[in-house]
C-alpha atoms as a PDB file:
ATOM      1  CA  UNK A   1      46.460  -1.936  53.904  1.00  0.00           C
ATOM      2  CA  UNK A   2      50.025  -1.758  52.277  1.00  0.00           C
ATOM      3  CA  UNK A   3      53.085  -3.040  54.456  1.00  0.00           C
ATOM      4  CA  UNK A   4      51.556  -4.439  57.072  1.00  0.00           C
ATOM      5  CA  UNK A   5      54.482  -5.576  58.916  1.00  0.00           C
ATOM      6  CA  UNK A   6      56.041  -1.628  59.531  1.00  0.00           C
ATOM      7  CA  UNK A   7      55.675  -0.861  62.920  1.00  0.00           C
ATOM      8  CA  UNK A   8      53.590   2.380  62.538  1.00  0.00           C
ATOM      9  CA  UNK A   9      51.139   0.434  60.324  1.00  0.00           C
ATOM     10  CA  UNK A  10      50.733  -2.737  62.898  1.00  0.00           C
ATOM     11  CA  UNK A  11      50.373  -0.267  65.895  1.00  0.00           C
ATOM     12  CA  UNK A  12      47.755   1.209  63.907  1.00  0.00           C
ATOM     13  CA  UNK A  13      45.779  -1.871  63.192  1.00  0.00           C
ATOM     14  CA  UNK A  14      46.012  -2.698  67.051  1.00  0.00           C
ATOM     15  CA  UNK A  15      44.695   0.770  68.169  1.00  0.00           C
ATOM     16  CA  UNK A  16      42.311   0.890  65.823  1.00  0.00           C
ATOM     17  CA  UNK A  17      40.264  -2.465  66.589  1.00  0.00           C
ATOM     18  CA  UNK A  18      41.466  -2.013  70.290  1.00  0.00           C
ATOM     19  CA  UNK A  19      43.480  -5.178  70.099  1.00  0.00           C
ATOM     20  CA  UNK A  20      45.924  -7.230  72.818  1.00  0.00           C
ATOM     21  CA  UNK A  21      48.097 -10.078  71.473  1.00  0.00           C
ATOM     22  CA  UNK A  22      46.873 -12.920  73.363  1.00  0.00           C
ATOM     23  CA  UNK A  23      49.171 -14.564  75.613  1.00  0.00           C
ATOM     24  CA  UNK A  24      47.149 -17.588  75.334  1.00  0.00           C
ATOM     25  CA  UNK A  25      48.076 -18.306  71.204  1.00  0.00           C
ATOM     26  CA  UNK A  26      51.353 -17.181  72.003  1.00  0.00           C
ATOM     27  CA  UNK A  27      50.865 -14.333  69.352  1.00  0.00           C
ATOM     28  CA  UNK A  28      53.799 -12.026  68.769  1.00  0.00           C
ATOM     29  CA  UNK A  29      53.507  -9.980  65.612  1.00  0.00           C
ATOM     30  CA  UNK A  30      56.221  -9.433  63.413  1.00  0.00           C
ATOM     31  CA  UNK A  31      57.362  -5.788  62.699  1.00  0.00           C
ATOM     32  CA  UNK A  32      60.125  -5.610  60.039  1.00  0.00           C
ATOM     33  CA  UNK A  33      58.938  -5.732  56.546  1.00  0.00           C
ATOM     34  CA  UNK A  34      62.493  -6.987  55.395  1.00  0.00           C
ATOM     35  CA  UNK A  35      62.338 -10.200  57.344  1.00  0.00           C
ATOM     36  CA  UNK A  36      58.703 -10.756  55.966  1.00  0.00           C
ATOM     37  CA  UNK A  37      59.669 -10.282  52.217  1.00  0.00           C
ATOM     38  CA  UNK A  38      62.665 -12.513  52.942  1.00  0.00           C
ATOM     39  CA  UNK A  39      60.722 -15.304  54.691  1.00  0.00           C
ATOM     40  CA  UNK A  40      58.176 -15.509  51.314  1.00  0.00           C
ATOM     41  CA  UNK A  41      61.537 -15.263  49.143  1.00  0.00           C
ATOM     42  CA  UNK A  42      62.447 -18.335  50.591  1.00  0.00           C
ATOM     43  CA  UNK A  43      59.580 -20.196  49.610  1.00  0.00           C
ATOM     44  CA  UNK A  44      60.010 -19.422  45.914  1.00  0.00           C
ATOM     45  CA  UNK A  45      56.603 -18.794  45.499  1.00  0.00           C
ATOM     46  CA  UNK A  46      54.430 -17.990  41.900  1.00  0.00           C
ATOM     47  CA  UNK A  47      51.202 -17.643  40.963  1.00  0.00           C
ATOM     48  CA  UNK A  48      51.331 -21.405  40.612  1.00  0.00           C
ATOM     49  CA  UNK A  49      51.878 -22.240  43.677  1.00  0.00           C
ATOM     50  CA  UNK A  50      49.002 -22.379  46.306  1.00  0.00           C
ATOM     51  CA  UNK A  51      49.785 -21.645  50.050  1.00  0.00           C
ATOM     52  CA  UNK A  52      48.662 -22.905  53.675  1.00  0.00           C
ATOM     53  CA  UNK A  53      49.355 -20.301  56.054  1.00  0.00           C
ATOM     54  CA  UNK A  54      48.410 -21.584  59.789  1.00  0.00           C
ATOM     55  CA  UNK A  55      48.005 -18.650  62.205  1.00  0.00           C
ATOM     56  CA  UNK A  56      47.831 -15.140  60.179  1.00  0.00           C
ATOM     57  CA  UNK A  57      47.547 -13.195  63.290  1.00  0.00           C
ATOM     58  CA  UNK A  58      46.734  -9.529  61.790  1.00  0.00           C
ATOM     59  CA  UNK A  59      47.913 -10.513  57.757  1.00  0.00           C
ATOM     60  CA  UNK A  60      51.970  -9.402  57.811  1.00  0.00           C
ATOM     61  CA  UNK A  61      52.841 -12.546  56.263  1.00  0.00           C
ATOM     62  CA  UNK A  62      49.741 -12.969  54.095  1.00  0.00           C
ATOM     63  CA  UNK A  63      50.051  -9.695  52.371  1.00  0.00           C
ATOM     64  CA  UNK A  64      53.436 -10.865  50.848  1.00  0.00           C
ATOM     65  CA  UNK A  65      52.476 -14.614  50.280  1.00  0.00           C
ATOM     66  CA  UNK A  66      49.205 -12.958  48.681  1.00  0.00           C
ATOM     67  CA  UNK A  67      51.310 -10.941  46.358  1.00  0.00           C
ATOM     68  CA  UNK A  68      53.332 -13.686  44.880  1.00  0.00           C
ATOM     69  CA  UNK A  69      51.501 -16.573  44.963  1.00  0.00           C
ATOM     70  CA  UNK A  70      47.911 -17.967  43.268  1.00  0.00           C
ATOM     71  CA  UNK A  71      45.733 -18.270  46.333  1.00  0.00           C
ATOM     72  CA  UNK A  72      46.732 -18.425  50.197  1.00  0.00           C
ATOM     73  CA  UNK A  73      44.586 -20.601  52.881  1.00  0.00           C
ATOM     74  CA  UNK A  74      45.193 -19.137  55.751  1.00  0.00           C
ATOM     75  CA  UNK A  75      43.504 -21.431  59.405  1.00  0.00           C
ATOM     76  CA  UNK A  76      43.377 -18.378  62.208  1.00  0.00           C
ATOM     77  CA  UNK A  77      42.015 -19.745  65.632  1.00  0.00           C
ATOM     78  CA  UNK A  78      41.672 -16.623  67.330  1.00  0.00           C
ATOM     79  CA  UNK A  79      37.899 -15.138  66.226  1.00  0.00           C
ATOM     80  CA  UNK A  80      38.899 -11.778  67.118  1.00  0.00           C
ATOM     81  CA  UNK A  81      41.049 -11.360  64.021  1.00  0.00           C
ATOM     82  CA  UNK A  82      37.601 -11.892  62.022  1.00  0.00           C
ATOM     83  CA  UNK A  83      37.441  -7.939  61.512  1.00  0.00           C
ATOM     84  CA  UNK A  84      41.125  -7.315  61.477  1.00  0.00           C
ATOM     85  CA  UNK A  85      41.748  -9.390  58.793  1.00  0.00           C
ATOM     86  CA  UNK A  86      38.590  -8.010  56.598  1.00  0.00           C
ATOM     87  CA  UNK A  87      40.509  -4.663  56.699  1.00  0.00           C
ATOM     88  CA  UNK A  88      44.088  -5.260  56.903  1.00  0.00           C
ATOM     89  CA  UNK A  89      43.721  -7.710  53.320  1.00  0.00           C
ATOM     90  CA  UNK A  90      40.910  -5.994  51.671  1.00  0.00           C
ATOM     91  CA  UNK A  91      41.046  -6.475  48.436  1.00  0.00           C
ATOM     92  CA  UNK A  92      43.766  -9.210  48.631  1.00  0.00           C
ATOM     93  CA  UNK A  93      40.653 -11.707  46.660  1.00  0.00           C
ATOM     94  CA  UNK A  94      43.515 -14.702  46.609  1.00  0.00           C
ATOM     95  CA  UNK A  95      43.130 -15.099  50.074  1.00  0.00           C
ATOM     96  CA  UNK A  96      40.953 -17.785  52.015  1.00  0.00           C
ATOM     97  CA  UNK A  97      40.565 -17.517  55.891  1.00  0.00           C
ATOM     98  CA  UNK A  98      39.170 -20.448  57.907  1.00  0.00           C
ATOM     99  CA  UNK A  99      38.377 -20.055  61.350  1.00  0.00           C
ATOM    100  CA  UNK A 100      39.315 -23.121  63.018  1.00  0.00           C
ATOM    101  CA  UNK A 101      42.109 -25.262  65.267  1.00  0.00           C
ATOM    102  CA  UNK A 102      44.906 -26.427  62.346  1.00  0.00           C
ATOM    103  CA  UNK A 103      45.356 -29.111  64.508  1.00  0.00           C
ATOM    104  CA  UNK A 104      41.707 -30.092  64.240  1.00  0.00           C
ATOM    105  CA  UNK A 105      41.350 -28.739  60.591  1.00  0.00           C
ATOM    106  CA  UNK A 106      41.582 -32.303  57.670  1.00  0.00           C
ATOM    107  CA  UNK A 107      44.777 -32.007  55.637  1.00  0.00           C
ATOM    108  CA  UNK A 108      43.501 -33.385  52.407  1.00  0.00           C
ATOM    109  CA  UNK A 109      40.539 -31.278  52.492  1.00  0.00           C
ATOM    110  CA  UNK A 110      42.103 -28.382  52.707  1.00  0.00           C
ATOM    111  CA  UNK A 111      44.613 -29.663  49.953  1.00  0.00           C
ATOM    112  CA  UNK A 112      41.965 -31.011  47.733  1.00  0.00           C
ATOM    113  CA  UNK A 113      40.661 -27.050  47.679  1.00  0.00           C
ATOM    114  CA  UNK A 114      43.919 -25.932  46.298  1.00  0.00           C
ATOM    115  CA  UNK A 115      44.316 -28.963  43.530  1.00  0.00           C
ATOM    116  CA  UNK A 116      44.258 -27.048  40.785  1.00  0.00           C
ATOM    117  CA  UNK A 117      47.550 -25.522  41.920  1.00  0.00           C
ATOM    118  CA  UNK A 118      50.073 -27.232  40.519  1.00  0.00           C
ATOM    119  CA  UNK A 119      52.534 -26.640  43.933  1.00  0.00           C
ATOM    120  CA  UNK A 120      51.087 -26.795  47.129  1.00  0.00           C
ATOM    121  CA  UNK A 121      53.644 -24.902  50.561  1.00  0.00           C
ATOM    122  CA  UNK A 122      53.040 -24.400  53.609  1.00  0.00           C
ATOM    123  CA  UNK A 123      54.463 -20.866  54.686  1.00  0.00           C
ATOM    124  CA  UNK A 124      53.515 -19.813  58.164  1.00  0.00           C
ATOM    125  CA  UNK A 125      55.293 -18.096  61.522  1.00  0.00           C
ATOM    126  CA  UNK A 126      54.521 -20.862  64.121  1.00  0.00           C
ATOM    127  CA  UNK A 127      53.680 -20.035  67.530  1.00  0.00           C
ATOM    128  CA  UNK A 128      56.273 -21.632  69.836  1.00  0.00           C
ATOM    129  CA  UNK A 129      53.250 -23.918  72.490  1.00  0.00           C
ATOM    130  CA  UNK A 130      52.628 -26.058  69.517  1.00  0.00           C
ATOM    131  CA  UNK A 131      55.316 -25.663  67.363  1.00  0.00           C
ATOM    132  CA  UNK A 132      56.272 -29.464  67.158  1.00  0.00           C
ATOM    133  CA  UNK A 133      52.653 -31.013  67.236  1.00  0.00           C
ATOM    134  CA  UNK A 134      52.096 -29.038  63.498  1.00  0.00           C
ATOM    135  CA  UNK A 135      55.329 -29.685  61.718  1.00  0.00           C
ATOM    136  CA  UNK A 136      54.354 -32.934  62.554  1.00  0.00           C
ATOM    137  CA  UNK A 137      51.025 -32.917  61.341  1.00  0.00           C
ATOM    138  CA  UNK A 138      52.137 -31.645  57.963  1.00  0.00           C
ATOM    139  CA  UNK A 139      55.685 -33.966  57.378  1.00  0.00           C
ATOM    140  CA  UNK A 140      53.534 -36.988  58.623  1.00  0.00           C
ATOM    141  CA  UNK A 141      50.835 -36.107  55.808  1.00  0.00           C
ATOM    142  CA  UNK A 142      49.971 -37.963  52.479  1.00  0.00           C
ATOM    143  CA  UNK A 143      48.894 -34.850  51.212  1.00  0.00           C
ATOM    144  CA  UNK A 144      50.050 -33.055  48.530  1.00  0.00           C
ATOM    145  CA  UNK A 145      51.827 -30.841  50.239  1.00  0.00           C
ATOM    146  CA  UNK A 146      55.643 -30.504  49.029  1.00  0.00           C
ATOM    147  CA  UNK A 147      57.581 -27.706  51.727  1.00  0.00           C
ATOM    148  CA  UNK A 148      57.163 -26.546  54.517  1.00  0.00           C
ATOM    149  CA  UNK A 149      59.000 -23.015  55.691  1.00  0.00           C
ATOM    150  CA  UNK A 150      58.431 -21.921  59.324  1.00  0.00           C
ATOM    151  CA  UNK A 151      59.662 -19.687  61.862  1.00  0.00           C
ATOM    152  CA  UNK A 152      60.264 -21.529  65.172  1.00  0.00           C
ATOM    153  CA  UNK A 153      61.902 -20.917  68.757  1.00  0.00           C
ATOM    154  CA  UNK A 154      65.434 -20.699  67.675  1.00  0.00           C
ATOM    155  CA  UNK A 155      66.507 -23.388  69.974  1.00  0.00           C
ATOM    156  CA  UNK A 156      63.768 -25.907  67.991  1.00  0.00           C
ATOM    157  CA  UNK A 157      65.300 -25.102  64.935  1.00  0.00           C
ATOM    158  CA  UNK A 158      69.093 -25.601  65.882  1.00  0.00           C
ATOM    159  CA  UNK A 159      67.980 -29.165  67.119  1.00  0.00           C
ATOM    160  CA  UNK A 160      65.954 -30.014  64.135  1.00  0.00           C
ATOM    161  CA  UNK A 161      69.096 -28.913  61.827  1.00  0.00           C
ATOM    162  CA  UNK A 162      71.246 -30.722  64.220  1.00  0.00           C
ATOM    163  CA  UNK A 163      72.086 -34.173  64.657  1.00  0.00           C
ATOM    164  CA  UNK A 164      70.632 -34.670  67.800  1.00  0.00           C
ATOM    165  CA  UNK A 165      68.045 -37.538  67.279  1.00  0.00           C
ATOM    166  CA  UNK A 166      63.722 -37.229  68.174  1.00  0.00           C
ATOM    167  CA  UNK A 167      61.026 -38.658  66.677  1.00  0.00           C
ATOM    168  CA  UNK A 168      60.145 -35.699  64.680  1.00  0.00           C
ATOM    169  CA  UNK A 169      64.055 -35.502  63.532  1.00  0.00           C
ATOM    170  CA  UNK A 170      63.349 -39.134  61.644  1.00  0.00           C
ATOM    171  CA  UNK A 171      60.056 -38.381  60.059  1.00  0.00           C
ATOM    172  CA  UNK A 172      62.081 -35.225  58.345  1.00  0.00           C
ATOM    173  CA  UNK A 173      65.294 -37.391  57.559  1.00  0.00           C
ATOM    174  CA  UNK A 174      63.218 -40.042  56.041  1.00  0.00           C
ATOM    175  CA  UNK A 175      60.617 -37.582  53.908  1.00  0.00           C
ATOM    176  CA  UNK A 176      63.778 -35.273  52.995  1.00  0.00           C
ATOM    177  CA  UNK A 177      65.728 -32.619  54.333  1.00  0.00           C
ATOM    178  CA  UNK A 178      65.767 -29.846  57.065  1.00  0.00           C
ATOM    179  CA  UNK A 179      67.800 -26.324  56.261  1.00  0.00           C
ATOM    180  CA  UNK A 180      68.352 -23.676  58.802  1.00  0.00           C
ATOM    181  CA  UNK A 181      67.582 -20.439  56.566  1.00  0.00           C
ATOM    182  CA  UNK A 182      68.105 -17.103  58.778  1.00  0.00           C
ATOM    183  CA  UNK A 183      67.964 -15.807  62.307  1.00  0.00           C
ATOM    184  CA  UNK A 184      65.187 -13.343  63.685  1.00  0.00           C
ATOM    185  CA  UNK A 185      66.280 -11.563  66.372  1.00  0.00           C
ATOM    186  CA  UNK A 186      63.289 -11.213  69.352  1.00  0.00           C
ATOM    187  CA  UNK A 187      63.607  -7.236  69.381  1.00  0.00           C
ATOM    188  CA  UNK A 188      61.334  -7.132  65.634  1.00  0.00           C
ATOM    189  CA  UNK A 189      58.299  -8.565  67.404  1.00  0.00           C
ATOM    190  CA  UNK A 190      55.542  -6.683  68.969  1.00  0.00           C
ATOM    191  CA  UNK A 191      55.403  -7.798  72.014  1.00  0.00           C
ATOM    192  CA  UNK A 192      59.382  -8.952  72.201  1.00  0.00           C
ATOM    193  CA  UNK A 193      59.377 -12.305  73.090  1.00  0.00           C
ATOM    194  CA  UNK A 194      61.258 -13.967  75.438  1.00  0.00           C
ATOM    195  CA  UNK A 195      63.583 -16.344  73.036  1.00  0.00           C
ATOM    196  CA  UNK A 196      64.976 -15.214  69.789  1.00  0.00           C
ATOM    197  CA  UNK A 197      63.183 -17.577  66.440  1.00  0.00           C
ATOM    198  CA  UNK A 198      64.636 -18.514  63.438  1.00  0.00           C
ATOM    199  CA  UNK A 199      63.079 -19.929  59.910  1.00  0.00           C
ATOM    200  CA  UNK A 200      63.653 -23.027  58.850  1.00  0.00           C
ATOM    201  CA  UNK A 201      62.522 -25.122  55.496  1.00  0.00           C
ATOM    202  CA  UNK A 202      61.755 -28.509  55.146  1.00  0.00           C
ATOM    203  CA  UNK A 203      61.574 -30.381  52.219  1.00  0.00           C
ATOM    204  CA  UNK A 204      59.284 -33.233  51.633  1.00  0.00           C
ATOM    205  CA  UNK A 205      60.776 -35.781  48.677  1.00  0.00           C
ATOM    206  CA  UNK A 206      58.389 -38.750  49.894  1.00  0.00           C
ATOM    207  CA  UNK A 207      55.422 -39.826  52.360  1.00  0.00           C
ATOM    208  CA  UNK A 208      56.369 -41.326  55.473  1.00  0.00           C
ATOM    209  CA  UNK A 209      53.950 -44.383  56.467  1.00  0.00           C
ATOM    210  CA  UNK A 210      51.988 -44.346  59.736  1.00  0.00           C
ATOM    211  CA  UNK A 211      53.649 -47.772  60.011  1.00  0.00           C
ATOM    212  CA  UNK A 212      57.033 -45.908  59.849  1.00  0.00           C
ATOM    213  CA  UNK A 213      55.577 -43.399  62.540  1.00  0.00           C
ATOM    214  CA  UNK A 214      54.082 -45.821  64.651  1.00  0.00           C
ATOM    215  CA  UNK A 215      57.302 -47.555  65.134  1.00  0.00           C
ATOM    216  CA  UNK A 216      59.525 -44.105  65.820  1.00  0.00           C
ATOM    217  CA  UNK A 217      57.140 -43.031  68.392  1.00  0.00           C
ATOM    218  CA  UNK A 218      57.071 -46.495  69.907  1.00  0.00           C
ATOM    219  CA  UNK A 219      60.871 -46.784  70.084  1.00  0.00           C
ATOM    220  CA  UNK A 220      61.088 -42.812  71.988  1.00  0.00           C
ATOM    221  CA  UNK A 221      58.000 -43.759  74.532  1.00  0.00           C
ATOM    222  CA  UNK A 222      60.738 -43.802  76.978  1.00  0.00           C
ATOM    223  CA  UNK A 223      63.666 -42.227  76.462  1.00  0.00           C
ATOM    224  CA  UNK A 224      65.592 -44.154  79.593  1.00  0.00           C
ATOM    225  CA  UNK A 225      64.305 -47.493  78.654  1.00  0.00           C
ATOM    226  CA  UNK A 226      66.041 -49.509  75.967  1.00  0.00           C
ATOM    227  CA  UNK A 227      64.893 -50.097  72.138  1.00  0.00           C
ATOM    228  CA  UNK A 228      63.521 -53.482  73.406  1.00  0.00           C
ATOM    229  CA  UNK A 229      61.424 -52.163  76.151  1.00  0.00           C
ATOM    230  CA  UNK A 230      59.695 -49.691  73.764  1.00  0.00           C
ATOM    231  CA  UNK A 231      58.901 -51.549  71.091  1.00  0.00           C
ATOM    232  CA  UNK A 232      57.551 -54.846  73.184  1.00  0.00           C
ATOM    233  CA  UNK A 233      54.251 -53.008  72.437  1.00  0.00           C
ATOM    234  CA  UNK A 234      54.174 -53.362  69.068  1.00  0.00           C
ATOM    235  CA  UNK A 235      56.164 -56.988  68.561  1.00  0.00           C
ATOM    236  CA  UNK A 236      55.709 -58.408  71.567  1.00  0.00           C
ATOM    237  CA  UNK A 237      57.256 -61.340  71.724  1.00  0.00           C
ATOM    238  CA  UNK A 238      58.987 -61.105  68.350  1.00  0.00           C
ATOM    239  CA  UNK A 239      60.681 -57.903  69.504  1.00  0.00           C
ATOM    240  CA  UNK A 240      64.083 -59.757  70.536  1.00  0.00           C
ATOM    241  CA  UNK A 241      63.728 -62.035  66.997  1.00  0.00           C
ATOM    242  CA  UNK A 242      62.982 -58.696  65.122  1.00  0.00           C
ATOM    243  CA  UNK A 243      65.970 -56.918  66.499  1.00  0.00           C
ATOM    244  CA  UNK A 244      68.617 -59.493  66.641  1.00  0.00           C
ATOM    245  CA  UNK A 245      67.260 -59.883  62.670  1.00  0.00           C
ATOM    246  CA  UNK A 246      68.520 -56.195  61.486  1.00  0.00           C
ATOM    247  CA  UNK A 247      71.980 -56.947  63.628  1.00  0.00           C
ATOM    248  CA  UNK A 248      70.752 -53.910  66.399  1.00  0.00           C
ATOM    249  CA  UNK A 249      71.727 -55.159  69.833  1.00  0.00           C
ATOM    250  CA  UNK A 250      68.045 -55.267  72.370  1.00  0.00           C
ATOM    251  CA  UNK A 251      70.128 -53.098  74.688  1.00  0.00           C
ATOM    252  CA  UNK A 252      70.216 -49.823  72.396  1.00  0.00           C
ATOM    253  CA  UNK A 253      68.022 -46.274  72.609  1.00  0.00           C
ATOM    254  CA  UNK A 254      66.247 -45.085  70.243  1.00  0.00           C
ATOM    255  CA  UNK A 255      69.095 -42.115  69.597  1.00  0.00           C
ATOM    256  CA  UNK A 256      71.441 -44.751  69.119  1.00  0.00           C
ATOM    257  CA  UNK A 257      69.395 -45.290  65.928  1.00  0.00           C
ATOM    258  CA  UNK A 258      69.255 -43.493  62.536  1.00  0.00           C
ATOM    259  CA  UNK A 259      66.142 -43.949  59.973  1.00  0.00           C
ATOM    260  CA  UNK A 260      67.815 -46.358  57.709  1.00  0.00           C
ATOM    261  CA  UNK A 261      68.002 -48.804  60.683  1.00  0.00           C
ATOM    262  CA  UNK A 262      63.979 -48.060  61.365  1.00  0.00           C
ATOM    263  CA  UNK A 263      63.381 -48.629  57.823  1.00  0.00           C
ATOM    264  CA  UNK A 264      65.182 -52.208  58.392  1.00  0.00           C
ATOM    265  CA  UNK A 265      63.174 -52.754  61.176  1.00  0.00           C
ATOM    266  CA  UNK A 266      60.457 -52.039  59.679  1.00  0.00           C
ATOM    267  CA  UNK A 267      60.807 -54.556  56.355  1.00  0.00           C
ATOM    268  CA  UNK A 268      62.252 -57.358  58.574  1.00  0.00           C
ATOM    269  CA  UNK A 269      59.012 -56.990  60.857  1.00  0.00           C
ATOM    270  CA  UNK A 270      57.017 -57.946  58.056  1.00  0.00           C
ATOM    271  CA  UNK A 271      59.079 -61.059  56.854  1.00  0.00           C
ATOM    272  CA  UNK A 272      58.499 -62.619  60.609  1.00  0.00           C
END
């Protein structure tokens, strides 16, 4: 089917396979073709470029990512879409579908199916339950895997292209950068959600080590308790040496904190 994303043709596909967005994947399909075409423009996508799509829902997206670029992966959890997607992308031959949990799904496998793609993007309309758990899975990869655009609760987005500080917030300042690329009002989604979303891209320049990780999440365990405190459970008893070491007083937060002085920590760890 042509145009998915126009309401007439979505109403359509949910009639016709007698289908209910489930509440419990937080699906909301998105019904205005101009906001689709504009959230693959911003990819800059060609036949190059190989795409991971997480979360399909009925193929909106996918039709558009399918049209400009080599091959699409798309991970669907919902099994009900099994049909739906059959007919909404037939003959669409560029796209994969695997059934499975993207949070359970191997990063580098999926990458090392797409390496004769000389760009590898991930593209995808995230639902908002587990919104921060994926971007974190992909910017915390070693994969391939260069961008990443998303559409997100709009309140996720204005924090991650903020300065307010969170683990996840590092990981993208060290790997690259965050832009805040359009708003999408709540009214264009079938059901209308109860928050408006906005897309976002990230760009990945470098890999971030799980050392590097390991050491954010430590120092945000809890937020009330000072950078000492947190990170006693990696250093132990060199956690007042390591600190005093990179000139950051044992009484800070981890907000207080930017990534160069986690890099710091980081190196001077190691010299100890």
């Amino acid at each position: 089917m042509e145009n998915i994303a126009k309401k007439s043709n979505t109403e359509f596909i949910l009639n016709t396979f007698n289908l209910k967005p489930s509440k419990k994947y937080g699906q909301n399909f998105l019904v205005d073709p101009g906001i689709i075409q504009s959230i693959a423009d911003h990819a800059s996508l060609d036949k190059e470029t190989a795409v991971i799509e997480i979360g399909p829902g009925i193929g909106a997206l996918t039709e558009q990512l399918s049209n400009k670029a080599g091959k699409v992966l798309c991970f669907e959890i919902d099994e009900r879409l099994k049909e739906v997607l059959s007919f909404s992308l037939e003959g669409h031959d560029n796209v994969e579908i695997i059934f499975q949990d993207f949070m359970k799904a191997d990063l580098e496998e999926a990458c090392n199916k797409l390496k004769d793609y000389k760009d590898i993007c991930v593209v995808t309309n995230l639902p908002y339950y587990i919104t921060s758990k994926i971007i974190t899975k992909i910017v915390s990869s070693s994969t391939p895997i260069n961008r990443l655009v998303a559409m997100v609760q709009k309140e996720v987005a204005l924090k991650l292209c903020s300065e307010e500080k969170s683990p996840l917030k590092m990981m993208i300042d060290y790997v690259g950068d965050v832009q805040y690329e359009l708003n999408v009002p709540r009214h264009v989604f079938m059901p209308a959600p109860h928050v408006d979303s906005a897309v976002i891209s990230i760009h990945k320049e470098r890999v971030i080590s799980q050392e590097l990780i390991d050491l954010i999440e430590a120092s945000y365990t809890a937020k009330r308790k000072t950078l000492y405190n947190n990170l006693k459970s990696l250093y132990h008893d060199q956690t007042k040496e390591v600190l005093e070491s990179c000139g950051i007083p044992a009484n800070k937060r981890a907000e207080e904190l930017n990534i160069d002085d986690y890099i710091r920590i980081l190196e001077r760890s190691h010299k100890l």
